[in-house]
PDB file of N, CA and C in Angstrom:
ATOM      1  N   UNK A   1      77.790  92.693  72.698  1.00  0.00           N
ATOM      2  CA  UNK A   1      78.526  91.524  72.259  1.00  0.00           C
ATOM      3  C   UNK A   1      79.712  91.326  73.213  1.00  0.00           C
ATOM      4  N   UNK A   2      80.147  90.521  73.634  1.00  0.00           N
ATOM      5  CA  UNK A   2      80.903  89.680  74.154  1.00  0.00           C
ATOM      6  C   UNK A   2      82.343  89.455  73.859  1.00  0.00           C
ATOM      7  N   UNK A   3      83.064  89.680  73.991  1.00  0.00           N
ATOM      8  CA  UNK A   3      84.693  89.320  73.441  1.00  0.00           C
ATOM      9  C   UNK A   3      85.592  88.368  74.438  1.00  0.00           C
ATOM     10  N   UNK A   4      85.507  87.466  73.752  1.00  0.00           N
ATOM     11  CA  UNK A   4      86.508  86.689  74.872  1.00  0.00           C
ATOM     12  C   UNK A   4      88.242  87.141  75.310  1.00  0.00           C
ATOM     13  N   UNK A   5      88.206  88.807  74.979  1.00  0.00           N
ATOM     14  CA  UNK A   5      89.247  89.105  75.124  1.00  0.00           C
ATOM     15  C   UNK A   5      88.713  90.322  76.413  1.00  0.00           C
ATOM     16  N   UNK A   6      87.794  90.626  76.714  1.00  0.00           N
ATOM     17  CA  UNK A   6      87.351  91.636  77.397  1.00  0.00           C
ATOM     18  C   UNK A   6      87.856  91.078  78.897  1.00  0.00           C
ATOM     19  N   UNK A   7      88.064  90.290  79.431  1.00  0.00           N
ATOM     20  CA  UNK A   7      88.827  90.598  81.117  1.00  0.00           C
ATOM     21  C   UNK A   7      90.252  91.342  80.562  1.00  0.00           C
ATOM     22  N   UNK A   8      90.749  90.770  79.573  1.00  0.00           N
ATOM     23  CA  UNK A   8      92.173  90.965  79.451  1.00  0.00           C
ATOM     24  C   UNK A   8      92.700  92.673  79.209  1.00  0.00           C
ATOM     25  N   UNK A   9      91.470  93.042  78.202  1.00  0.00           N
ATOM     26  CA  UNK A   9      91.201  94.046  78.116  1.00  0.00           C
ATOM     27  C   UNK A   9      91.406  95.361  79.123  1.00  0.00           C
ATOM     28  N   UNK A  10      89.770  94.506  80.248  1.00  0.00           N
ATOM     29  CA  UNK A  10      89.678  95.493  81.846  1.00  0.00           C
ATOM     30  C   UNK A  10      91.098  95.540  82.259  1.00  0.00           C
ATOM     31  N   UNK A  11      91.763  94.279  82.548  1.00  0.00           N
ATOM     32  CA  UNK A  11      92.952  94.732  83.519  1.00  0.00           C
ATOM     33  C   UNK A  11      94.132  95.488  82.437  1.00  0.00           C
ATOM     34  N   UNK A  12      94.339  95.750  81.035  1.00  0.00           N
ATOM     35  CA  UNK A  12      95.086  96.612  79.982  1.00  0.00           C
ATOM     36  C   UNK A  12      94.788  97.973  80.571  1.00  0.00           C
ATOM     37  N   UNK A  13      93.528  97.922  80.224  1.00  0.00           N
ATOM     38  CA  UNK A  13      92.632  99.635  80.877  1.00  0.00           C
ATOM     39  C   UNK A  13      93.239  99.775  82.647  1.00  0.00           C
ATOM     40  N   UNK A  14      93.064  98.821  83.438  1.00  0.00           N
ATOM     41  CA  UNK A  14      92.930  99.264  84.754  1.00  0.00           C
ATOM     42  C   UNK A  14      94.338  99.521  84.966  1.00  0.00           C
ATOM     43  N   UNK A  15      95.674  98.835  84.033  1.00  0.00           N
ATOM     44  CA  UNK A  15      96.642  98.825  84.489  1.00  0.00           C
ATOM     45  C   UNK A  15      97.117 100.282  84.086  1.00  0.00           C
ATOM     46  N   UNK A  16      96.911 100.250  83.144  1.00  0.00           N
ATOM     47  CA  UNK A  16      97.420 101.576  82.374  1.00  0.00           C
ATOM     48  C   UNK A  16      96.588 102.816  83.135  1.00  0.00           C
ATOM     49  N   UNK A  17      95.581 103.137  83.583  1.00  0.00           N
ATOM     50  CA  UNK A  17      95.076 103.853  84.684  1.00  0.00           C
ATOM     51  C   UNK A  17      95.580 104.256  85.900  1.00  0.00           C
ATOM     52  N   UNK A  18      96.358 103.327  86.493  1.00  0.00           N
ATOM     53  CA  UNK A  18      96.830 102.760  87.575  1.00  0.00           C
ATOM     54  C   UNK A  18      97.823 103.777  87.237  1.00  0.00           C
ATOM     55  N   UNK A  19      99.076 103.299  86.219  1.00  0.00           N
ATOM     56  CA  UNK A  19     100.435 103.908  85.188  1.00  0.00           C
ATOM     57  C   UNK A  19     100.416 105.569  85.390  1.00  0.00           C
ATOM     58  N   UNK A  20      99.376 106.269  84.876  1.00  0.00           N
ATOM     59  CA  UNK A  20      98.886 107.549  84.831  1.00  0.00           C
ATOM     60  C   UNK A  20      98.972 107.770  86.155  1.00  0.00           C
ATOM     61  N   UNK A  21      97.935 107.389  87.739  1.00  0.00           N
ATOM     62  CA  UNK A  21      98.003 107.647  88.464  1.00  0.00           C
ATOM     63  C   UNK A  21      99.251 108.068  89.229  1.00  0.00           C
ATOM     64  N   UNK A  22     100.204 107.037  88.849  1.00  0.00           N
ATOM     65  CA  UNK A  22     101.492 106.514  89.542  1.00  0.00           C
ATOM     66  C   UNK A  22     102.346 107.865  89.066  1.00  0.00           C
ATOM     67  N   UNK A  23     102.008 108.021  87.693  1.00  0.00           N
ATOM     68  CA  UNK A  23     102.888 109.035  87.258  1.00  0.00           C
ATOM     69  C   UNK A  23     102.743 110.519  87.491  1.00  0.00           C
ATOM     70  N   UNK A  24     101.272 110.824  87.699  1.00  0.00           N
ATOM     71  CA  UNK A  24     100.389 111.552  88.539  1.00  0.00           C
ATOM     72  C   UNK A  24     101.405 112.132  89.552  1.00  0.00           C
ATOM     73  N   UNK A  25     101.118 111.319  90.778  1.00  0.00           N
ATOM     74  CA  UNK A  25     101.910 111.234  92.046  1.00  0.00           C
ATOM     75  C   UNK A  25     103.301 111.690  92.022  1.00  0.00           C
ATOM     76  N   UNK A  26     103.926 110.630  91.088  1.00  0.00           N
ATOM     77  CA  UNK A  26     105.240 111.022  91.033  1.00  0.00           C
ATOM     78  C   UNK A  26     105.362 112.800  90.734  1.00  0.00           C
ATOM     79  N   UNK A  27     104.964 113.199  89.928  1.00  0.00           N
ATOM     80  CA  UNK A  27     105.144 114.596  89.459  1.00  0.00           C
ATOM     81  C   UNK A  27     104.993 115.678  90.393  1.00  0.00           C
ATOM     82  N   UNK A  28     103.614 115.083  91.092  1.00  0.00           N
ATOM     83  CA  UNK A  28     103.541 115.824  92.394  1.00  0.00           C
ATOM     84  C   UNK A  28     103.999 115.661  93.599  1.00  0.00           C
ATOM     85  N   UNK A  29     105.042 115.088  93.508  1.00  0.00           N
ATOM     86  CA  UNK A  29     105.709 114.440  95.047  1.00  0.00           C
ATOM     87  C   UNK A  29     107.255 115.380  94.356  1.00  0.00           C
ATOM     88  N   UNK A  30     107.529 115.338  93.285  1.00  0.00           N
ATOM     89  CA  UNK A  30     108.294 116.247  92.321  1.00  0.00           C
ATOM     90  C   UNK A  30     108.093 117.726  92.688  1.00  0.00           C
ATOM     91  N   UNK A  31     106.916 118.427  92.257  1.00  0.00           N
ATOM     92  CA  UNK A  31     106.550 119.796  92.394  1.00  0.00           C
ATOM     93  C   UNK A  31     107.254 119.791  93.957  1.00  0.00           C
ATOM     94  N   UNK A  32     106.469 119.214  95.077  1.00  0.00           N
ATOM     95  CA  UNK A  32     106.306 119.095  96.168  1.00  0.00           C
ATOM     96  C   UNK A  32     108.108 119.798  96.505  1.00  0.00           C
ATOM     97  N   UNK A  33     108.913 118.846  96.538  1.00  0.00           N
ATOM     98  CA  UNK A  33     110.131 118.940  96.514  1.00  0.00           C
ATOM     99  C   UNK A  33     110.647 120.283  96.429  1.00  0.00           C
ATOM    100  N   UNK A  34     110.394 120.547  94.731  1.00  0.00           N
ATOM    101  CA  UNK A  34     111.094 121.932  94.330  1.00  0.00           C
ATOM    102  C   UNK A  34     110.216 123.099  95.324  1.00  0.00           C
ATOM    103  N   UNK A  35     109.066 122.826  95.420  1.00  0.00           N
ATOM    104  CA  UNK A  35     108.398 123.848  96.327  1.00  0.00           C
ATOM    105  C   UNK A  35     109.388 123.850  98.265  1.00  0.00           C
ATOM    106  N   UNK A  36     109.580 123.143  98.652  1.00  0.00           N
ATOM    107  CA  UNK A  36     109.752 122.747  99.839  1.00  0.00           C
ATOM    108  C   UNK A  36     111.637 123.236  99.628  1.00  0.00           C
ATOM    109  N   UNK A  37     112.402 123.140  98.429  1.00  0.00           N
ATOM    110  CA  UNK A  37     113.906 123.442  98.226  1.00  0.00           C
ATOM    111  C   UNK A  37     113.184 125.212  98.137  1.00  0.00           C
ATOM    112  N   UNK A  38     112.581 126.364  97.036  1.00  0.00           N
ATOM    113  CA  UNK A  38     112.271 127.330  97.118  1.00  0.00           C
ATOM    114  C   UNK A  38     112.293 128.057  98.118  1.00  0.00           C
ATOM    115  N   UNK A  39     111.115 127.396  99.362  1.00  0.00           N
ATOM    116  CA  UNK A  39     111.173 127.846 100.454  1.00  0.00           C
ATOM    117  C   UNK A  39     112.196 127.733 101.517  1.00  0.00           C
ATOM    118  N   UNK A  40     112.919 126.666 101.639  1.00  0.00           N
ATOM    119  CA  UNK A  40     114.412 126.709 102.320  1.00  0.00           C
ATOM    120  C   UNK A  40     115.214 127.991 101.972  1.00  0.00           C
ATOM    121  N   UNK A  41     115.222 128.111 100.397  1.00  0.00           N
ATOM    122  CA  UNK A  41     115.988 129.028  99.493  1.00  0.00           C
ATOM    123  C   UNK A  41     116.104 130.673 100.418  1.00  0.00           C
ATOM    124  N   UNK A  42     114.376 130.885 100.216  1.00  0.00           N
ATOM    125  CA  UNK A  42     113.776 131.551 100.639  1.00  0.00           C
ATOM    126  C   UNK A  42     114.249 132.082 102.441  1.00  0.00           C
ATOM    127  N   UNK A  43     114.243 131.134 102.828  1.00  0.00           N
ATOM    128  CA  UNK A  43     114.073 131.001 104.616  1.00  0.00           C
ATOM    129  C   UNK A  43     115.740 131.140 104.883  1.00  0.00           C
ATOM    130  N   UNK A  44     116.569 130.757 104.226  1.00  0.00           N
ATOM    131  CA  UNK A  44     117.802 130.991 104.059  1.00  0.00           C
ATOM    132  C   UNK A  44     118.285 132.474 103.942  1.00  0.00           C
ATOM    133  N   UNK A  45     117.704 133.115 102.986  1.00  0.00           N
ATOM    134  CA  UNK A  45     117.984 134.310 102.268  1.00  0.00           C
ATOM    135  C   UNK A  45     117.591 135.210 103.691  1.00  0.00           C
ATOM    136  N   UNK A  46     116.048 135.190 103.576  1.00  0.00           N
ATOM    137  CA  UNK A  46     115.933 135.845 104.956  1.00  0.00           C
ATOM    138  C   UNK A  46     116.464 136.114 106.539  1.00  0.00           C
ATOM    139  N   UNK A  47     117.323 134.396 107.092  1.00  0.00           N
ATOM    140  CA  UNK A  47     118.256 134.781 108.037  1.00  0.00           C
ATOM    141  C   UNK A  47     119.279 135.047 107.415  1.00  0.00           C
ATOM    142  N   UNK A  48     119.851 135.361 106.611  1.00  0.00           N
ATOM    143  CA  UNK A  48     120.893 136.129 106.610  1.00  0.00           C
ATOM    144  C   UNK A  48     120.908 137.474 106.340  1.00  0.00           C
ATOM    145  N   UNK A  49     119.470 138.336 106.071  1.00  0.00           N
ATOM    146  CA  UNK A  49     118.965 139.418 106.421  1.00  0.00           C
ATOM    147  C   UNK A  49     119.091 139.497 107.420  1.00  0.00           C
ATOM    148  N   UNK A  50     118.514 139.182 108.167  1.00  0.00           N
ATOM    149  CA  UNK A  50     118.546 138.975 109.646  1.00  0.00           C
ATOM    150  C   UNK A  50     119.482 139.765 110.527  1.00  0.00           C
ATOM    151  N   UNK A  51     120.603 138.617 109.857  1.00  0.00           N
ATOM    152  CA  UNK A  51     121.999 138.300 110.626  1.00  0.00           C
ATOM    153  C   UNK A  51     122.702 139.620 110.237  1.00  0.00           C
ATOM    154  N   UNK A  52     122.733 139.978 109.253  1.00  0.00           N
ATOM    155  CA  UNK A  52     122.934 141.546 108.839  1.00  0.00           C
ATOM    156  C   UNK A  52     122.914 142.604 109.312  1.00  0.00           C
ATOM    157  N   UNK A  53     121.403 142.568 109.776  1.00  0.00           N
ATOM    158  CA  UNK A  53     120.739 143.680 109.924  1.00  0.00           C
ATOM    159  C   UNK A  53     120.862 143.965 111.565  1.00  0.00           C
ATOM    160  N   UNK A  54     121.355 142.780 112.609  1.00  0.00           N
ATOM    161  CA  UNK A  54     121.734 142.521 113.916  1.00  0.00           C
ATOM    162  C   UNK A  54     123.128 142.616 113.884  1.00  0.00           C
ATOM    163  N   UNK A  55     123.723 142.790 112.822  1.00  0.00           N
ATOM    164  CA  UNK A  55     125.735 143.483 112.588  1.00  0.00           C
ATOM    165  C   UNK A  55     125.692 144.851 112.490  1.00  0.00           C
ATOM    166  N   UNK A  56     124.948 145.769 111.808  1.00  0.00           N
ATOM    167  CA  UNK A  56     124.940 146.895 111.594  1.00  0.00           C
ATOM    168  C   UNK A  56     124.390 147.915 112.613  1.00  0.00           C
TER     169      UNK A  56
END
């Protein structure tokens, strides 16, 4: 059966799909970040081992 509401429908569904995706992304462009600050953290900590360990 037929609904003369069904295009309006598809693009409700496609938009809101779309929404998820977007938010998707965002989260992982998020992770991304805190992963990429960690490893600075990280890479930080270590030259100043480094720098230490070339004083002593």
């Amino acid at each position: 059966m037929t609904n003369k509401y069904e295009p309006q429908d598809n693009a409700y569904k496609e938009k809101h799909e779309l929404e998820v995706i977007a938010s998707e992304i965002v989260d992982l462009l998020r992770e991304k970040d805190l992963i990429i600050w960690q490893a600075e953290e990280v890479l930080s900590i270590a030259k100043n081992k480094i720098q230490w360990s070339k004083l002593r």
